[in-house]
Structures are given as structure tokens and as C-alpha cells.
PDB file of N, CA and C in Angstrom:
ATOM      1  N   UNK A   1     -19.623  44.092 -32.115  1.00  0.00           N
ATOM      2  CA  UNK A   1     -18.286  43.568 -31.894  1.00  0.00           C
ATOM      3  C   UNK A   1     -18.286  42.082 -32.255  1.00  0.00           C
ATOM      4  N   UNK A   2     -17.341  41.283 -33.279  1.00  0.00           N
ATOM      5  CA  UNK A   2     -17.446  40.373 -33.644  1.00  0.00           C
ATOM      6  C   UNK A   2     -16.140  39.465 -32.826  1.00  0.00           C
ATOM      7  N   UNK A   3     -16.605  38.310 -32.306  1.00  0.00           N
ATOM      8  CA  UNK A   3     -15.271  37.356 -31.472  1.00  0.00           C
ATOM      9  C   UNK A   3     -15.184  36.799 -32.159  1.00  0.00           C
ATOM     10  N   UNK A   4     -13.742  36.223 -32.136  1.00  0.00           N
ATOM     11  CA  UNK A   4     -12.704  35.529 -33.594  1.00  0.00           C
ATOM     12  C   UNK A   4     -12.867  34.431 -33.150  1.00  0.00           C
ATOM     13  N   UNK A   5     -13.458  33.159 -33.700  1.00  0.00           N
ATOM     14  CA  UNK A   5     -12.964  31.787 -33.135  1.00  0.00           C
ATOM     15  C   UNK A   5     -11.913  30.969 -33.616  1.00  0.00           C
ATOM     16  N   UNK A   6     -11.489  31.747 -34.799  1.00  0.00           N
ATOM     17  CA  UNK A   6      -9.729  30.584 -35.165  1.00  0.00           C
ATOM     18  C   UNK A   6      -8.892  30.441 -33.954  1.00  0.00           C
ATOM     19  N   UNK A   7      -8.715  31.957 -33.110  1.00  0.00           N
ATOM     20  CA  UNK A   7      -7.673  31.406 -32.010  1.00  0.00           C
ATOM     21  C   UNK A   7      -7.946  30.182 -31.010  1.00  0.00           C
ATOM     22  N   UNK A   8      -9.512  30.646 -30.734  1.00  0.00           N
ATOM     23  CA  UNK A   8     -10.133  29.403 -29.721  1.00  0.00           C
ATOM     24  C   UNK A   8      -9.930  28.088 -30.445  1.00  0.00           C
ATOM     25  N   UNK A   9     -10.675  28.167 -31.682  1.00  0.00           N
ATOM     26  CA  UNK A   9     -10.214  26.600 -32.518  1.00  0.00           C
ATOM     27  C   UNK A   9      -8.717  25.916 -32.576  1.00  0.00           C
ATOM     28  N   UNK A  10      -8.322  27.142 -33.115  1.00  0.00           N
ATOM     29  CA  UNK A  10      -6.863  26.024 -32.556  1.00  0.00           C
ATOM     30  C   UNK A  10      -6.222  25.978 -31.493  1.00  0.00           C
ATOM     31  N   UNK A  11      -6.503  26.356 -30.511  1.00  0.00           N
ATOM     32  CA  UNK A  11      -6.039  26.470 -29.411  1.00  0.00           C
ATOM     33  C   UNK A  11      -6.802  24.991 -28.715  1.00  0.00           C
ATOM     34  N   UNK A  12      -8.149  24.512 -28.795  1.00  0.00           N
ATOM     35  CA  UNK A  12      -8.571  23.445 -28.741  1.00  0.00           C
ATOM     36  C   UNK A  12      -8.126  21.756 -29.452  1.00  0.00           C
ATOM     37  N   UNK A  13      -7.634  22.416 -30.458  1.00  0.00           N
ATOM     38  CA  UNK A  13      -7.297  21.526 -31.287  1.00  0.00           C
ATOM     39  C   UNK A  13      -5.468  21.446 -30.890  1.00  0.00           C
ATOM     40  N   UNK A  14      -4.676  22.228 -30.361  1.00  0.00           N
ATOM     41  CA  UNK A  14      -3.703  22.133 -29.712  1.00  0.00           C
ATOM     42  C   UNK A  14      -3.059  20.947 -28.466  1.00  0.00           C
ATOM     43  N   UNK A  15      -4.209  21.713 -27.846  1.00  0.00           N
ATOM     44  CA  UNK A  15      -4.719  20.961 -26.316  1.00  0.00           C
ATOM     45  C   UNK A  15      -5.080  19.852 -26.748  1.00  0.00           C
ATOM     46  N   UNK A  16      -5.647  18.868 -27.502  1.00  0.00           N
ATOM     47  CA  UNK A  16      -6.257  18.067 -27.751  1.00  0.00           C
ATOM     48  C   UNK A  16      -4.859  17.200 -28.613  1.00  0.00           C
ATOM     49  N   UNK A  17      -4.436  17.377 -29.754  1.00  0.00           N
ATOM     50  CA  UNK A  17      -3.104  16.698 -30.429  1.00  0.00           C
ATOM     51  C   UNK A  17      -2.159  16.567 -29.862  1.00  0.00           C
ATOM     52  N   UNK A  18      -1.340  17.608 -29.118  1.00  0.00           N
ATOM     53  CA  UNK A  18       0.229  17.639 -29.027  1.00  0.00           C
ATOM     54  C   UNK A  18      -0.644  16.299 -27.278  1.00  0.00           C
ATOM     55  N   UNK A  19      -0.969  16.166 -26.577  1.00  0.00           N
ATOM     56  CA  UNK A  19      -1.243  14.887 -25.789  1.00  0.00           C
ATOM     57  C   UNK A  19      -1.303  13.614 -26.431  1.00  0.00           C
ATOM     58  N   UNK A  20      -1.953  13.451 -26.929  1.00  0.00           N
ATOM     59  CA  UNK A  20      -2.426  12.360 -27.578  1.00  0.00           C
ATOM     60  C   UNK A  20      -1.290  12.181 -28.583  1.00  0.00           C
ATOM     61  N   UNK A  21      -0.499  13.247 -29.094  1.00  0.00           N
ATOM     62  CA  UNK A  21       0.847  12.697 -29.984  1.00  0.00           C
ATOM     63  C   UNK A  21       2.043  12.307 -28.729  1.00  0.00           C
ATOM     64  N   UNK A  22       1.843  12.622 -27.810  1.00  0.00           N
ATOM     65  CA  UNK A  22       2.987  12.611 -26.921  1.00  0.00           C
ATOM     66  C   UNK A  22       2.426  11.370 -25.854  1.00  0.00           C
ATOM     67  N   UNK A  23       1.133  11.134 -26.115  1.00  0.00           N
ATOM     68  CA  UNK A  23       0.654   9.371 -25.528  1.00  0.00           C
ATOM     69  C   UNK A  23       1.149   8.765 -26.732  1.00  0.00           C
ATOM     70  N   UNK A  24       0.596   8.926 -27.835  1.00  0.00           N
ATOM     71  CA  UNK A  24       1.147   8.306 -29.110  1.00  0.00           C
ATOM     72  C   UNK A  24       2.416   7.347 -28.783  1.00  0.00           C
ATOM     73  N   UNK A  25       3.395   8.386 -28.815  1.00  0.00           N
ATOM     74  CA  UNK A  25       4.903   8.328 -29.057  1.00  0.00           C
ATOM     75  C   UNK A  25       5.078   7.468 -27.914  1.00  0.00           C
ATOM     76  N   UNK A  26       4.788   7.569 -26.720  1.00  0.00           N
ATOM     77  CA  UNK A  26       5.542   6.719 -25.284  1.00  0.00           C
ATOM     78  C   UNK A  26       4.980   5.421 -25.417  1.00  0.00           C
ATOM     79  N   UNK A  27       3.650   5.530 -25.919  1.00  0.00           N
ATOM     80  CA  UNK A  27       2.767   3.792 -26.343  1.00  0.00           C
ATOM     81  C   UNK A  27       3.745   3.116 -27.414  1.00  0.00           C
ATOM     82  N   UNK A  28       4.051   3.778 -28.551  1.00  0.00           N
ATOM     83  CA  UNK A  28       5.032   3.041 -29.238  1.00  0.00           C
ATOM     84  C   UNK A  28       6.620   2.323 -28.820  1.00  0.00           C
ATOM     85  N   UNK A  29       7.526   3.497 -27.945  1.00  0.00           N
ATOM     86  CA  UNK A  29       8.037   3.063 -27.136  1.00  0.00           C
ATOM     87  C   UNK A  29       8.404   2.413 -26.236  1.00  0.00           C
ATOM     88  N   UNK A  30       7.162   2.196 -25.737  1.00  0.00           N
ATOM     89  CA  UNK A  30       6.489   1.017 -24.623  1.00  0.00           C
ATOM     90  C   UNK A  30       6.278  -0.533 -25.602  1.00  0.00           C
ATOM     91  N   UNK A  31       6.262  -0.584 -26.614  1.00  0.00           N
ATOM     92  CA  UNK A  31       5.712  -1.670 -27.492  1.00  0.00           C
ATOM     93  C   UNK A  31       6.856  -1.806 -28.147  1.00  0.00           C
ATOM     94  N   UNK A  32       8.111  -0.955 -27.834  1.00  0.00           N
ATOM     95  CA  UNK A  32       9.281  -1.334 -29.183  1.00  0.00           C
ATOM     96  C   UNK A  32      10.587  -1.879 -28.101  1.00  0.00           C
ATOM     97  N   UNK A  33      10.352  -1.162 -27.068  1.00  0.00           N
ATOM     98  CA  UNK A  33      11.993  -1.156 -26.136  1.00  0.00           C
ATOM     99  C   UNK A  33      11.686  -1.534 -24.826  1.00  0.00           C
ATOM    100  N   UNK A  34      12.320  -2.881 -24.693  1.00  0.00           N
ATOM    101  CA  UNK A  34      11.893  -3.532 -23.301  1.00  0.00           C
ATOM    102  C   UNK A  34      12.123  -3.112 -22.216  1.00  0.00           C
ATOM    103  N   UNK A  35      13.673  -2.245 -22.517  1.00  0.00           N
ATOM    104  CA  UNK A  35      14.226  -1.301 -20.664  1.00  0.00           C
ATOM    105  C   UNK A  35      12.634  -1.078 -20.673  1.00  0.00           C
ATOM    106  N   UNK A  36      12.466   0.429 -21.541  1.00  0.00           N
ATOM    107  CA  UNK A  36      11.166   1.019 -20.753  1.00  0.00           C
ATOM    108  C   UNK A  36      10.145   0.340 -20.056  1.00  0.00           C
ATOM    109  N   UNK A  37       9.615  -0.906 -20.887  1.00  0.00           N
ATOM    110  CA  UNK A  37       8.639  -1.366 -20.132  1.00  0.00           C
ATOM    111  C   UNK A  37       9.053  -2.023 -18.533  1.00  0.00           C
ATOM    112  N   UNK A  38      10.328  -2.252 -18.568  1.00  0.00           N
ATOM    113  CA  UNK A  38      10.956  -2.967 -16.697  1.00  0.00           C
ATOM    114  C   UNK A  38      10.876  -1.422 -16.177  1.00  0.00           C
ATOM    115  N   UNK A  39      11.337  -0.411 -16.482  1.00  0.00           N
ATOM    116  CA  UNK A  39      11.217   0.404 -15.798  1.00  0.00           C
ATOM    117  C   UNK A  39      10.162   1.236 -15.913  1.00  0.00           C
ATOM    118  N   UNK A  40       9.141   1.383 -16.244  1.00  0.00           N
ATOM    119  CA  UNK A  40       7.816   1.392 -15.727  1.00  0.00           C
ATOM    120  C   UNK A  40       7.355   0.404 -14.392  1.00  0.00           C
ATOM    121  N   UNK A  41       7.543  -0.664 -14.960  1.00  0.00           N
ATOM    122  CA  UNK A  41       7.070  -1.823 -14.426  1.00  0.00           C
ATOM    123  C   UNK A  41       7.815  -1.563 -12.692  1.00  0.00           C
ATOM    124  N   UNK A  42       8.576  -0.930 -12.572  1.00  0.00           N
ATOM    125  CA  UNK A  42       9.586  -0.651 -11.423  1.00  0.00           C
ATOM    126  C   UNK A  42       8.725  -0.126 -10.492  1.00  0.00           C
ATOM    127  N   UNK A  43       8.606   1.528 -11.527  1.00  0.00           N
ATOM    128  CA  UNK A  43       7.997   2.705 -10.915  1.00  0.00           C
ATOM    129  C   UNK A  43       6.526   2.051 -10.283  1.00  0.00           C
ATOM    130  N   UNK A  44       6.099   1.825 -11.260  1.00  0.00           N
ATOM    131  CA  UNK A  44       4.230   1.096 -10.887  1.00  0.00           C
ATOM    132  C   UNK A  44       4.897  -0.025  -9.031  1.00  0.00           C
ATOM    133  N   UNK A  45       5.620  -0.670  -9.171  1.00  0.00           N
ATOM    134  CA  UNK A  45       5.450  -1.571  -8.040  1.00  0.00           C
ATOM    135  C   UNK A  45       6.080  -0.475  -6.647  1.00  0.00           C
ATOM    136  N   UNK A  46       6.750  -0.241  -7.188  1.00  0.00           N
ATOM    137  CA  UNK A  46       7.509   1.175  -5.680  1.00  0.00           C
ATOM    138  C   UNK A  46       6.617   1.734  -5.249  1.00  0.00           C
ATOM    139  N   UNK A  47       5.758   2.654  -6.277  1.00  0.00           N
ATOM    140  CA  UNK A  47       4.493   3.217  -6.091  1.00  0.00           C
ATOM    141  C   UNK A  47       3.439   2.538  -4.872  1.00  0.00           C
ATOM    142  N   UNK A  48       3.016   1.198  -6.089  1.00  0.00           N
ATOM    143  CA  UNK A  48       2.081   0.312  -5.413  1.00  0.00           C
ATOM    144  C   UNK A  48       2.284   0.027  -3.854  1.00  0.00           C
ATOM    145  N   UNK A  49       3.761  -0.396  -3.783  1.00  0.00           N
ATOM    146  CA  UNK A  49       4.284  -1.081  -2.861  1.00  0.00           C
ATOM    147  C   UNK A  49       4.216   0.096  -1.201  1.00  0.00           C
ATOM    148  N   UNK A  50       3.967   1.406  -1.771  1.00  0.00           N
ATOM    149  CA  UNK A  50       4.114   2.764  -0.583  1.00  0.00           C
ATOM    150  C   UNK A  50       2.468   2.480  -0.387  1.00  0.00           C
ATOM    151  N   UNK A  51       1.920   2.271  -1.021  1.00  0.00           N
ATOM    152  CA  UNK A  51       0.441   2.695  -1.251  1.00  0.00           C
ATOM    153  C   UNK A  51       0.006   1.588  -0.335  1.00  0.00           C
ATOM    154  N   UNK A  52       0.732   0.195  -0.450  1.00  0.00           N
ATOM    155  CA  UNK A  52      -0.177  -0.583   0.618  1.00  0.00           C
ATOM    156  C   UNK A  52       0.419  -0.699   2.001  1.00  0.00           C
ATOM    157  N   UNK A  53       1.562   0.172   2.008  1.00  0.00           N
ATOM    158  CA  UNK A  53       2.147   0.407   3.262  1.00  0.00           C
ATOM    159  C   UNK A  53       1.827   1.727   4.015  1.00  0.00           C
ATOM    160  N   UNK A  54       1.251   2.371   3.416  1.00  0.00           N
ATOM    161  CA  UNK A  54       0.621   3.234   3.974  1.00  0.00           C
ATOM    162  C   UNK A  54      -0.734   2.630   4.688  1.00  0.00           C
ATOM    163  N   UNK A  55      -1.778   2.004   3.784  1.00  0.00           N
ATOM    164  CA  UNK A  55      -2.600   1.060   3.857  1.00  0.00           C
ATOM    165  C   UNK A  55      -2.162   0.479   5.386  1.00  0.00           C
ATOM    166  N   UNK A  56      -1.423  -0.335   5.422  1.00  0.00           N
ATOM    167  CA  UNK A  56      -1.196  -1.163   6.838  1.00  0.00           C
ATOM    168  C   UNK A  56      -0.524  -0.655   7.855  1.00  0.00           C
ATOM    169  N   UNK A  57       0.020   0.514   7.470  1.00  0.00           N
ATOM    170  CA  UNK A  57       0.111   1.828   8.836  1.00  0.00           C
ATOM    171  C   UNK A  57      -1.372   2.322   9.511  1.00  0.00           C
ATOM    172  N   UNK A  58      -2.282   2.481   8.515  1.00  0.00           N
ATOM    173  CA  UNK A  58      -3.482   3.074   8.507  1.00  0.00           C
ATOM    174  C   UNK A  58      -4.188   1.884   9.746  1.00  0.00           C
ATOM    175  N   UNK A  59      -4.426   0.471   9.037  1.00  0.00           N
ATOM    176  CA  UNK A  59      -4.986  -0.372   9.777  1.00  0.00           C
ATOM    177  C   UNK A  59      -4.269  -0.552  10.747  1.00  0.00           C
ATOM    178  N   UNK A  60      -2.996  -0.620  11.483  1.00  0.00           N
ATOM    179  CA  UNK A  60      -2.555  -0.961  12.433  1.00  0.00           C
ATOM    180  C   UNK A  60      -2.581  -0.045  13.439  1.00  0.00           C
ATOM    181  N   UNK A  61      -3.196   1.508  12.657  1.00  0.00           N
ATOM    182  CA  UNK A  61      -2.946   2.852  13.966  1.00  0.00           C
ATOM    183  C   UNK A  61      -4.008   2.580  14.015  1.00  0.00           C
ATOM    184  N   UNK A  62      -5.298   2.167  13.277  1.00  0.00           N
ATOM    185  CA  UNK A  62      -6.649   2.484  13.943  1.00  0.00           C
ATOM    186  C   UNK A  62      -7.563   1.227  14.359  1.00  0.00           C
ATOM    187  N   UNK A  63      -6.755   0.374  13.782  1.00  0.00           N
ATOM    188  CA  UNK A  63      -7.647  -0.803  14.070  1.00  0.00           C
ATOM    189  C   UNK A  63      -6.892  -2.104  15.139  1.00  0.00           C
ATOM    190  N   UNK A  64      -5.853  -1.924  15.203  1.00  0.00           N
ATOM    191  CA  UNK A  64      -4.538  -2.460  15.699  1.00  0.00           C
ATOM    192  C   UNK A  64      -4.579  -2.214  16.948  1.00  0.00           C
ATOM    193  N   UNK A  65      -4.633  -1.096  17.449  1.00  0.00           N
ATOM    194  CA  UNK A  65      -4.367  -0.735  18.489  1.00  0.00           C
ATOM    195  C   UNK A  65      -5.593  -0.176  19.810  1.00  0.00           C
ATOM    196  N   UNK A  66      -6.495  -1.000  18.992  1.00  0.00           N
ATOM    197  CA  UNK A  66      -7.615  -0.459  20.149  1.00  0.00           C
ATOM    198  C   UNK A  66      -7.757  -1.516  20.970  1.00  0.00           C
ATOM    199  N   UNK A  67      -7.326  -2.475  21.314  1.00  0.00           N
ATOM    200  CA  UNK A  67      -7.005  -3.221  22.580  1.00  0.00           C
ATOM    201  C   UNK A  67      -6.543  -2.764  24.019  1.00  0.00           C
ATOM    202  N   UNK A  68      -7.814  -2.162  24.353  1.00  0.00           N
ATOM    203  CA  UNK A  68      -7.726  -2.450  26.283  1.00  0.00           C
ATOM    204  C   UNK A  68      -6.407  -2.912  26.778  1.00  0.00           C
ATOM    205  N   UNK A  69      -5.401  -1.747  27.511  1.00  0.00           N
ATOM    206  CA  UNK A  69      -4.216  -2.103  27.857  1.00  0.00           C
ATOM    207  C   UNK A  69      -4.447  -3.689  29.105  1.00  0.00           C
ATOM    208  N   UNK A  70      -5.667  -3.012  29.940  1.00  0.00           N
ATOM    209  CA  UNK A  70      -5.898  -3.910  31.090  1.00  0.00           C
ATOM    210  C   UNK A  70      -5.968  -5.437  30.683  1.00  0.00           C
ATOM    211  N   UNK A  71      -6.199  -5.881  29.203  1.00  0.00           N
ATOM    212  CA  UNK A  71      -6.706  -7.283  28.815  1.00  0.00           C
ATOM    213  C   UNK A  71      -5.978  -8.094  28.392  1.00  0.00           C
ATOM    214  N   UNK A  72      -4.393  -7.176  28.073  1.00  0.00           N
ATOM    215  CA  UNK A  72      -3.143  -7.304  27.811  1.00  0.00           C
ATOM    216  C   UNK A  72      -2.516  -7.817  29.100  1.00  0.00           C
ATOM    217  N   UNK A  73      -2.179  -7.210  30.014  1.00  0.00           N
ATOM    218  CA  UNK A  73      -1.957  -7.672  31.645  1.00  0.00           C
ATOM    219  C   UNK A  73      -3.163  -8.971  31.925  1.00  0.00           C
ATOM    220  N   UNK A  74      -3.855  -9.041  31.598  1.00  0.00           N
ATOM    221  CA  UNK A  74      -4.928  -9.757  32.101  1.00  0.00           C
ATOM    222  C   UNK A  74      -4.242 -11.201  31.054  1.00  0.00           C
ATOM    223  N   UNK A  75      -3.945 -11.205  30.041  1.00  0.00           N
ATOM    224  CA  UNK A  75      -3.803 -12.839  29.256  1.00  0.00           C
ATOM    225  C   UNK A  75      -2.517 -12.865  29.037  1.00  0.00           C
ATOM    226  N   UNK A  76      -1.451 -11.785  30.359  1.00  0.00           N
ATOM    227  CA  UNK A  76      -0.336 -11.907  30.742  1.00  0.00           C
ATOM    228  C   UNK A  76      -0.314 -13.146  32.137  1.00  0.00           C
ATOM    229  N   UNK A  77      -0.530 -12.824  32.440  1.00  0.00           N
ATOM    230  CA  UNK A  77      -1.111 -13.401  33.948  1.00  0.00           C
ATOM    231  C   UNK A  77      -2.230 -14.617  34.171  1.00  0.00           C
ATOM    232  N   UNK A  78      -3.181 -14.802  33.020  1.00  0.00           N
ATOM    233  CA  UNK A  78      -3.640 -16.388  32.475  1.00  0.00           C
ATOM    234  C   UNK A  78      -2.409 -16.967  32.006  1.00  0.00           C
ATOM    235  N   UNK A  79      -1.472 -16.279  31.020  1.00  0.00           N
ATOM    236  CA  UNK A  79      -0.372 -17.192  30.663  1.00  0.00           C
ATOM    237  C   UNK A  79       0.618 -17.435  31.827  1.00  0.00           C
ATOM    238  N   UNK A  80       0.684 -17.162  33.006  1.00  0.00           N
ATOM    239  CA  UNK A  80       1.704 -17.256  33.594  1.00  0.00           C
ATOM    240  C   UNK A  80       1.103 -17.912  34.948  1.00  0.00           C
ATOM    241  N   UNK A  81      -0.363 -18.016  34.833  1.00  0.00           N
ATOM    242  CA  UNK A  81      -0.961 -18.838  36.240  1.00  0.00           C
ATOM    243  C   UNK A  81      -0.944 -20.376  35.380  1.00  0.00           C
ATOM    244  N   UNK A  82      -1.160 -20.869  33.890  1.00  0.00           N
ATOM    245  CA  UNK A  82      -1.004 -21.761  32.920  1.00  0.00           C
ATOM    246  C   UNK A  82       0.125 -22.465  33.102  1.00  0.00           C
ATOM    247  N   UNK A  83       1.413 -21.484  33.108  1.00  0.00           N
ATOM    248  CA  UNK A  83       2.534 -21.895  33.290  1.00  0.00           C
ATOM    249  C   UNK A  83       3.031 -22.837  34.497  1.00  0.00           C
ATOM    250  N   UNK A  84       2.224 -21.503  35.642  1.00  0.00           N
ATOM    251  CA  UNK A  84       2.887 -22.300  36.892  1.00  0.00           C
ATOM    252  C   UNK A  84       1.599 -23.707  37.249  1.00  0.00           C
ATOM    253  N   UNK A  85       0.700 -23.939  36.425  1.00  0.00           N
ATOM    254  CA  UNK A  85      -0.131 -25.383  36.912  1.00  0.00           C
ATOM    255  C   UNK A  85       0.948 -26.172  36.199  1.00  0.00           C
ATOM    256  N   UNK A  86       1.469 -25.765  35.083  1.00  0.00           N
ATOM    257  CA  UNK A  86       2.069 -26.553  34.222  1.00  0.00           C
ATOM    258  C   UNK A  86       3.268 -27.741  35.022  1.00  0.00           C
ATOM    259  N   UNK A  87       4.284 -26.346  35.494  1.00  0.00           N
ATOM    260  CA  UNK A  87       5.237 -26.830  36.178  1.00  0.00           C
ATOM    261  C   UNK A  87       4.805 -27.426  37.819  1.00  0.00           C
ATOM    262  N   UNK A  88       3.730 -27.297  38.231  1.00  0.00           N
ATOM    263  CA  UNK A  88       3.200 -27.522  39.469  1.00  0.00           C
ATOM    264  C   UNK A  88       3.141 -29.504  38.770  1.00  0.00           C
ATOM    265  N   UNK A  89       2.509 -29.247  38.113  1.00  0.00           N
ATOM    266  CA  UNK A  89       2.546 -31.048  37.523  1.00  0.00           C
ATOM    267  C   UNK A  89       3.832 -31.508  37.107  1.00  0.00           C
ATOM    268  N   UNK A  90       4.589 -30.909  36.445  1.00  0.00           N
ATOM    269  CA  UNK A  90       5.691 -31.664  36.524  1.00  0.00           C
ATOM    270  C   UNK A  90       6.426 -31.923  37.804  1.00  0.00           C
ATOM    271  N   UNK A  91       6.300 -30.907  39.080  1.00  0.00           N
ATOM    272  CA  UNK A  91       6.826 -31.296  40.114  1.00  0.00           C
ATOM    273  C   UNK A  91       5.957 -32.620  40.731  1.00  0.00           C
ATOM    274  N   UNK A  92       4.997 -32.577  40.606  1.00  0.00           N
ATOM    275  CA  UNK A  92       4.142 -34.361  41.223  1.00  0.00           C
ATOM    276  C   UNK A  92       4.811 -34.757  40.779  1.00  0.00           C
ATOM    277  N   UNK A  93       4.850 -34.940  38.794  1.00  0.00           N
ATOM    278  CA  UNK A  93       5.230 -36.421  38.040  1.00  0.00           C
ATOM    279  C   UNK A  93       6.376 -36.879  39.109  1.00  0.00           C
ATOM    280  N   UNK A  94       7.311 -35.934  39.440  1.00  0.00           N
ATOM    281  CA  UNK A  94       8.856 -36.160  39.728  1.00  0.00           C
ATOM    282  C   UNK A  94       8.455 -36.913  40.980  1.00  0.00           C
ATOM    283  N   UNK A  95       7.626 -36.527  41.877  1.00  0.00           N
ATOM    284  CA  UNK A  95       7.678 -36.731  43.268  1.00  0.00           C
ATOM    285  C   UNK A  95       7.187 -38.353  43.278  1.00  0.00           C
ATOM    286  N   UNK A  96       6.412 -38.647  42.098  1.00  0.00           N
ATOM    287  CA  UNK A  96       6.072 -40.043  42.613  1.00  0.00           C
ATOM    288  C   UNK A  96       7.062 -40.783  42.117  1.00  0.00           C
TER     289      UNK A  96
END
């Protein structure tokens, strides 16, 4: 039994041209007509722009939030014993 390789050959050679003619064609396009290149230039930053916001969802759920609720109350309550020395001195200044 003999296997035919013209179909495989061009079928390789298919796969391989009609891409590379259809990169071809959009590279020229890209090099002739300025809309296209702003609107590429659009798509690429929208893109980009999800990608690092996902990014800083990521760091803020896992790295953001591992702070000890208790340490939170705790440099609630340094700020507010701070406060009241604060105003504890301004009541002297007044008194003398």
C-alpha cells in the first residue's frame, strides 16, 4: 500500500503561507495607516491595564490583608492615648 504525500505537502505548505500572508498583510497595514496603529495601541493598553489590575487585586487579597485584626485596635488606641497626652499639654500650656 503506497501513502500519497502531495496532500500532506500541501496541506503543510498551506498551514504555513496563508499565516504568514495574513501577518504579511496586517504588518503592512500597521506601517501604512496610522488609525490602526492608535488602535492597536488602545487594545495593547486596556489589555495591559486589566492585567496589572488584576496583579494588585492579587497582592492586596494575599499580601494586604494579612495584618492581625488585634494590631489594628492596638495602633488605634496608641493613636488615641498620643492624642489625649497631646491635648493633656495643651490644657497645662493654658493653665499657666
Amino acid at each position: 500500500m503506497k501513502i500519497q504525500n502531495k496532500p500532506l505537502f500541501w496541506t503543510g505548505f498551506t498551514l504555513q503561507i496563508i499565516p504568514l500572508t495574513i501577518l504579511g498583510i496586517f504588518g503592512l497595514a500597521m506601517l501604512n495607516w496610522d488609525w490602526i496603529t492608535i488602535k492597536l495601541a488602545k487594545v495593547v493598553l486596556v489589555i495591559l491595564g486589566m492585567i496589572l489590575y488584576e496583579g494588585l487585586v492579587f497582592v492586596m487579597m494575599y499580601f494586604g490583608l494579612k495584618r492581625d485584626p488585634s494590631d489594628v485596635e492596638k495602633d488605634k488606641i496608641e493613636d488615641l492615648e498620643a492624642e489625649i497626652k497631646k491635648q493633656e499639654r495643651k490644657i497645662k500650656r493654658l493653665k499657666k
